[in-house]
Protein backbone atom coordinates (compact mmCIF):
# COMPACT_ATOMS: atom_id res chain seq x y z
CA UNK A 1 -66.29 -60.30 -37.38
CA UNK A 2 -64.51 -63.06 -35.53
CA UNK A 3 -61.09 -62.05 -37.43
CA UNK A 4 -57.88 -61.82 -34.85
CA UNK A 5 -56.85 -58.14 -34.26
CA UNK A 6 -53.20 -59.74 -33.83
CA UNK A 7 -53.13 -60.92 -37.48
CA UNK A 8 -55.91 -58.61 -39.25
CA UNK A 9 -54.53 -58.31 -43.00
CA UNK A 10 -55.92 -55.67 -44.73
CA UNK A 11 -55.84 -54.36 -48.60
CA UNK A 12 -55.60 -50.37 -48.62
CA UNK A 13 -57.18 -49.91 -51.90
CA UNK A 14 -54.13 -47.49 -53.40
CA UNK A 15 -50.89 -47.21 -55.22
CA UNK A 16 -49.71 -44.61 -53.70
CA UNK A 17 -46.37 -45.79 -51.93
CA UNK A 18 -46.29 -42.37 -49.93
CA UNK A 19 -49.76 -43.53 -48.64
CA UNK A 20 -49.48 -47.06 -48.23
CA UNK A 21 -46.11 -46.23 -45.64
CA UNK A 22 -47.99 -44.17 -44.05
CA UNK A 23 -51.18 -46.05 -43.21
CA UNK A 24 -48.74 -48.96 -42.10
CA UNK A 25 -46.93 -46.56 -39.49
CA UNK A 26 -50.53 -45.67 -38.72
CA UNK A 27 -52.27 -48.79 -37.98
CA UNK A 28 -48.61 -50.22 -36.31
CA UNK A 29 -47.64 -54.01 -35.52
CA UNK A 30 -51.07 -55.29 -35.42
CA UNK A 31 -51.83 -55.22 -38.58
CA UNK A 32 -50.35 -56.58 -42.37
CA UNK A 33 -51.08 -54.57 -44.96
CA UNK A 34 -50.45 -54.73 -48.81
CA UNK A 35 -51.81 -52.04 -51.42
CA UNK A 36 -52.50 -53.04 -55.52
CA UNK A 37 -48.97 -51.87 -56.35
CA UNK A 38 -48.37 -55.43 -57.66
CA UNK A 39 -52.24 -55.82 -59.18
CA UNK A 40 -52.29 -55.29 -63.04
CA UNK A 41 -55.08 -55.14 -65.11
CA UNK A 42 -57.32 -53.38 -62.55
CA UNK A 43 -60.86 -51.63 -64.14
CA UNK A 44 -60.36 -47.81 -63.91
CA UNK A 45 -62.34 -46.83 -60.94
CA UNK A 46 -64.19 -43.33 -61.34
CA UNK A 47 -64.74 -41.44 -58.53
CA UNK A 48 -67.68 -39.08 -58.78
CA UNK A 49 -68.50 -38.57 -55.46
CA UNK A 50 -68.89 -35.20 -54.39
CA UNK A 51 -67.51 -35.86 -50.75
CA UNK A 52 -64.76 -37.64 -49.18
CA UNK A 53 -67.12 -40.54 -47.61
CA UNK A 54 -68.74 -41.22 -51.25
CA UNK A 55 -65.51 -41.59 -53.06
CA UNK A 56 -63.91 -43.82 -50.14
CA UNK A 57 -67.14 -46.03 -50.20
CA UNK A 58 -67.07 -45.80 -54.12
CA UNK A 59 -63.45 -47.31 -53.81
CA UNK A 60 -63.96 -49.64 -51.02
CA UNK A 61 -66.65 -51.40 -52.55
CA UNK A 62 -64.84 -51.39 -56.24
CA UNK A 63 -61.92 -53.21 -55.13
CA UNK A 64 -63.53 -55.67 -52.28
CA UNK A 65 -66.05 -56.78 -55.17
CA UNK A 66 -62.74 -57.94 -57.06
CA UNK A 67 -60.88 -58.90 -54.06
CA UNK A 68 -64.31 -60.40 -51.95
CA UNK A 69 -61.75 -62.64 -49.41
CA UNK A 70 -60.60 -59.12 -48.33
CA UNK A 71 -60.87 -56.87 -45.86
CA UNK A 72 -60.64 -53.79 -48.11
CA UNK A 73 -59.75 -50.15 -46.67
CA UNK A 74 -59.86 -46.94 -49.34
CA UNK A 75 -59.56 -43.42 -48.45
CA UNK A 76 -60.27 -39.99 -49.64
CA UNK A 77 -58.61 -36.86 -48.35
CA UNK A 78 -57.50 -33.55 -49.61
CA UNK A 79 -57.26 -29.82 -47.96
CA UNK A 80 -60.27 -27.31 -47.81
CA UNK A 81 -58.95 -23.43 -47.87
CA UNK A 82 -61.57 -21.73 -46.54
CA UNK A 83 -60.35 -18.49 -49.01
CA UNK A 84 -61.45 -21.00 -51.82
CA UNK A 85 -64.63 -21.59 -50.41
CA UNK A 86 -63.83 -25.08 -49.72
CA UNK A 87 -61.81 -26.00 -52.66
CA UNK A 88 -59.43 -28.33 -53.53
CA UNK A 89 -61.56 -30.49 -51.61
CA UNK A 90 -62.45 -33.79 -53.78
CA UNK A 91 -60.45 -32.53 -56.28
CA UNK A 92 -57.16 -32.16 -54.11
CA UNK A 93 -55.49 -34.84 -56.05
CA UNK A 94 -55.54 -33.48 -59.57
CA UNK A 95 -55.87 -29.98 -58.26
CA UNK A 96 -53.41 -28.56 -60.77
CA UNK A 97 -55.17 -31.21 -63.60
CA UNK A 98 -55.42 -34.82 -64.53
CA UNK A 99 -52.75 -36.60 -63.30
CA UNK A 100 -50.77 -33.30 -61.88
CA UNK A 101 -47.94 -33.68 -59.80
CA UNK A 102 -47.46 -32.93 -56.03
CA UNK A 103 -45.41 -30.07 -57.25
CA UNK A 104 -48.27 -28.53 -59.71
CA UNK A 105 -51.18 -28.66 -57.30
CA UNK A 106 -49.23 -26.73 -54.96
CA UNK A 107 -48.22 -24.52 -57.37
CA UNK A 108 -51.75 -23.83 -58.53
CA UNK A 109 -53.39 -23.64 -54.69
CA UNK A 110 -50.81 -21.23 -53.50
CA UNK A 111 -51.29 -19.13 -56.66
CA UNK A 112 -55.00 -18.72 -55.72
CA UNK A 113 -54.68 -17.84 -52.45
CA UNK A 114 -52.03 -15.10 -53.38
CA UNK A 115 -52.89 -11.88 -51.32
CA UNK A 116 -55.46 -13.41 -49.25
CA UNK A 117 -55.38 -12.44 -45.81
CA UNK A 118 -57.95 -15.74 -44.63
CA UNK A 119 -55.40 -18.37 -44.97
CA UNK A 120 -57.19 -20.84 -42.87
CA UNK A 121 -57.84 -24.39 -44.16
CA UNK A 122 -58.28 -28.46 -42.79
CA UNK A 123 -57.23 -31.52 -43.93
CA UNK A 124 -59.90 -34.05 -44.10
CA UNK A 125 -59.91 -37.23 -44.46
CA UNK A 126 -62.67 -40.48 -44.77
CA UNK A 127 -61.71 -44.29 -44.26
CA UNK A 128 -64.55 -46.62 -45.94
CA UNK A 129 -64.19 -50.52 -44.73
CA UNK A 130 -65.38 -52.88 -46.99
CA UNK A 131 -65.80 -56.81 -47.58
CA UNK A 132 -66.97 -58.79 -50.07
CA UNK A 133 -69.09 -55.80 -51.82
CA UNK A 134 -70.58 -54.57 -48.75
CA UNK A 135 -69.56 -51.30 -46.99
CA UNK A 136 -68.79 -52.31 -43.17
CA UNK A 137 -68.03 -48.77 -41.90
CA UNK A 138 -66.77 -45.22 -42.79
CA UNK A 139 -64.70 -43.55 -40.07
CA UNK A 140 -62.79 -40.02 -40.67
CA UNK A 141 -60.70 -37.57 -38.72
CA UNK A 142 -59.94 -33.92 -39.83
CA UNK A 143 -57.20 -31.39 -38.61
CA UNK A 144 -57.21 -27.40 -39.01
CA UNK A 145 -54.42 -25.05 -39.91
CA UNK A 146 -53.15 -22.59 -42.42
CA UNK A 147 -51.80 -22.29 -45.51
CA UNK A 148 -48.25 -20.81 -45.55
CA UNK A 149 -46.81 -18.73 -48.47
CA UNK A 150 -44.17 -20.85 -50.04
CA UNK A 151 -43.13 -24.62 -49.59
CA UNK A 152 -41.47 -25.75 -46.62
CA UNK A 153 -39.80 -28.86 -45.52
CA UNK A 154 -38.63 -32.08 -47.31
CA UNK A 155 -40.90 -34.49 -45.53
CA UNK A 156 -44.52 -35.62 -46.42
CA UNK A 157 -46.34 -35.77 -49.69
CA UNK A 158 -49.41 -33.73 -51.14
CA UNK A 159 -49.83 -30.47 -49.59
CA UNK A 160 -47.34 -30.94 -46.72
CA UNK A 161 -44.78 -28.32 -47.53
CA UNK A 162 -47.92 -25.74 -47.08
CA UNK A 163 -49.57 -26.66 -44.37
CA UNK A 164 -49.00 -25.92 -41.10
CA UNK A 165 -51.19 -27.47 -38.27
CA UNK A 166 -52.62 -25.78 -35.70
CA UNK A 167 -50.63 -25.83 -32.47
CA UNK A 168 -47.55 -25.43 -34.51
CA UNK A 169 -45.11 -23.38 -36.42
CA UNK A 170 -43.82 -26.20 -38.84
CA UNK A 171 -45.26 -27.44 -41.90
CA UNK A 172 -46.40 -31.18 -42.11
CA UNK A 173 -43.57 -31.16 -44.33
CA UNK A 174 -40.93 -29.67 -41.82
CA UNK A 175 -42.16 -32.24 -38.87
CA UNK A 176 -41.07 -35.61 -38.47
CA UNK A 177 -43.35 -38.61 -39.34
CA UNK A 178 -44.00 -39.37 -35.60
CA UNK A 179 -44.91 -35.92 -35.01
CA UNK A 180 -47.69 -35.85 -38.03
CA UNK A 181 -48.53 -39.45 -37.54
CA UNK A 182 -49.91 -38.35 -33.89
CA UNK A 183 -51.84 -35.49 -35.29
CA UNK A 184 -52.61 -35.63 -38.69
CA UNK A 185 -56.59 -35.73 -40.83
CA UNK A 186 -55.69 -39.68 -41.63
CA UNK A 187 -54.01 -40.30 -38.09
CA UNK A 188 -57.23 -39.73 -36.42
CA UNK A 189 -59.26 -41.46 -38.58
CA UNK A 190 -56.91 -44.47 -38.44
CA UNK A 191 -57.79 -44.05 -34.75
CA UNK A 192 -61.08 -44.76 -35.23
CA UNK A 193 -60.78 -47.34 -37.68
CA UNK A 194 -58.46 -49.42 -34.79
CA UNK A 195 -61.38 -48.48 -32.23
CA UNK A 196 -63.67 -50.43 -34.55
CA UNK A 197 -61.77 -53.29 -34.86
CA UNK A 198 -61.67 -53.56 -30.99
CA UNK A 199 -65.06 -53.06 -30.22
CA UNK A 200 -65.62 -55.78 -33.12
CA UNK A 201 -63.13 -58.00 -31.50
CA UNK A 202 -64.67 -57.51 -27.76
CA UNK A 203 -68.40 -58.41 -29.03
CA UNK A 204 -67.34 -61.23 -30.91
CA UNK A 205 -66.16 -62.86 -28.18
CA UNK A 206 -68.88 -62.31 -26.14
């Protein structure tokens, strides 16, 4: 890779607005980044992985193989309540059903986990790097917490308002962006995904 960290551009393979902001808080001045929110006519791309890494890579590849001058970044996250024996997991997005809001996945998580005393859970999430058609790296971060009882907090998106990291007493929802951004599941793997773009940076000029 002989690409210039100070002018990397990057496609994050979403349309997800919430998302896209916050990868480009995430990844900071170094970077340019643009999502598909402007790309029409894209193929519907299935993901039937049955872990984070497989639907990232899944993603990754998809869109580079249509974009192939582009560095291509996808991710896959969700929340894993231990009292559901893992669940949402992959599913975190359409939780509540196919094409469920924010609102209605919450709605149907905190209904499951009504009564239980085990309210422990983790937000993970996997970063897949692609180019071309050909998976460069997959990087992830994850961060443990619990589940509260109701929604709190304005901020975030997802499962935000009921989830409370560990180390604090406010929601993801309740704390501001800077706050998350320097502990959150996506923050961390962001982390590593700048740590390989350094180290790619350092042996290419060597």
């Amino acid at each position: 890779m002989t690409a210039n960290l100070s002018a990397m551009n990057l496609l994050l393979a979403t349309r997800n607005q919430h998302k896209t902001r916050e990868f480009t808080q995430l990844l900071g001045p170094n970077f340019t980044l643009r999502d598909l929110t402007r790309t029409r006519d894209l193929p519907e791309i299935r993901e039937t992985g049955r872990a984070f890494e497989e639907n990232a890579v899944i993603k990754a590849i998809a869109i580079s193989k249509i974009f192939p001058h582009e560095m291509v970044i996808a991710d896959d996250s969700g929340l894993e309540v231990d009292a559901l024996n893992g669940a949402p997991g992959v599913f975190s997005a359409r939780y509540g059903g196919e094409n469920a809001s924010d609102q209605r996945n919450v709605e149907k998580l905190l209904h499951e986990v009504q009564g239980a005393t085990k309210r422990s859970a983790r937000f993970r999430c996997v970063i897949a790097l692609a180019k071309n058609g050909k998976l460069m790296t997959t990087v992830a971060g994850e961060v443990g917490g619990r589940i509260t009882k109701s929604p709190r907090g304005g901020n975030g998106f997802g499962y935000d308002p009921i989830f409370i990291p560990e180390g604090f007493e406010e929601t993801f929802a309740e704390l501001p962006s800077e706050t998350k951004n320097a502990v959150s599941h996506r923050a961390k793997a962001v982390a590593e995904l700048v740590r390989y773009f350094n180290t790619a940076r350092r042996l290419a000029r060597n």
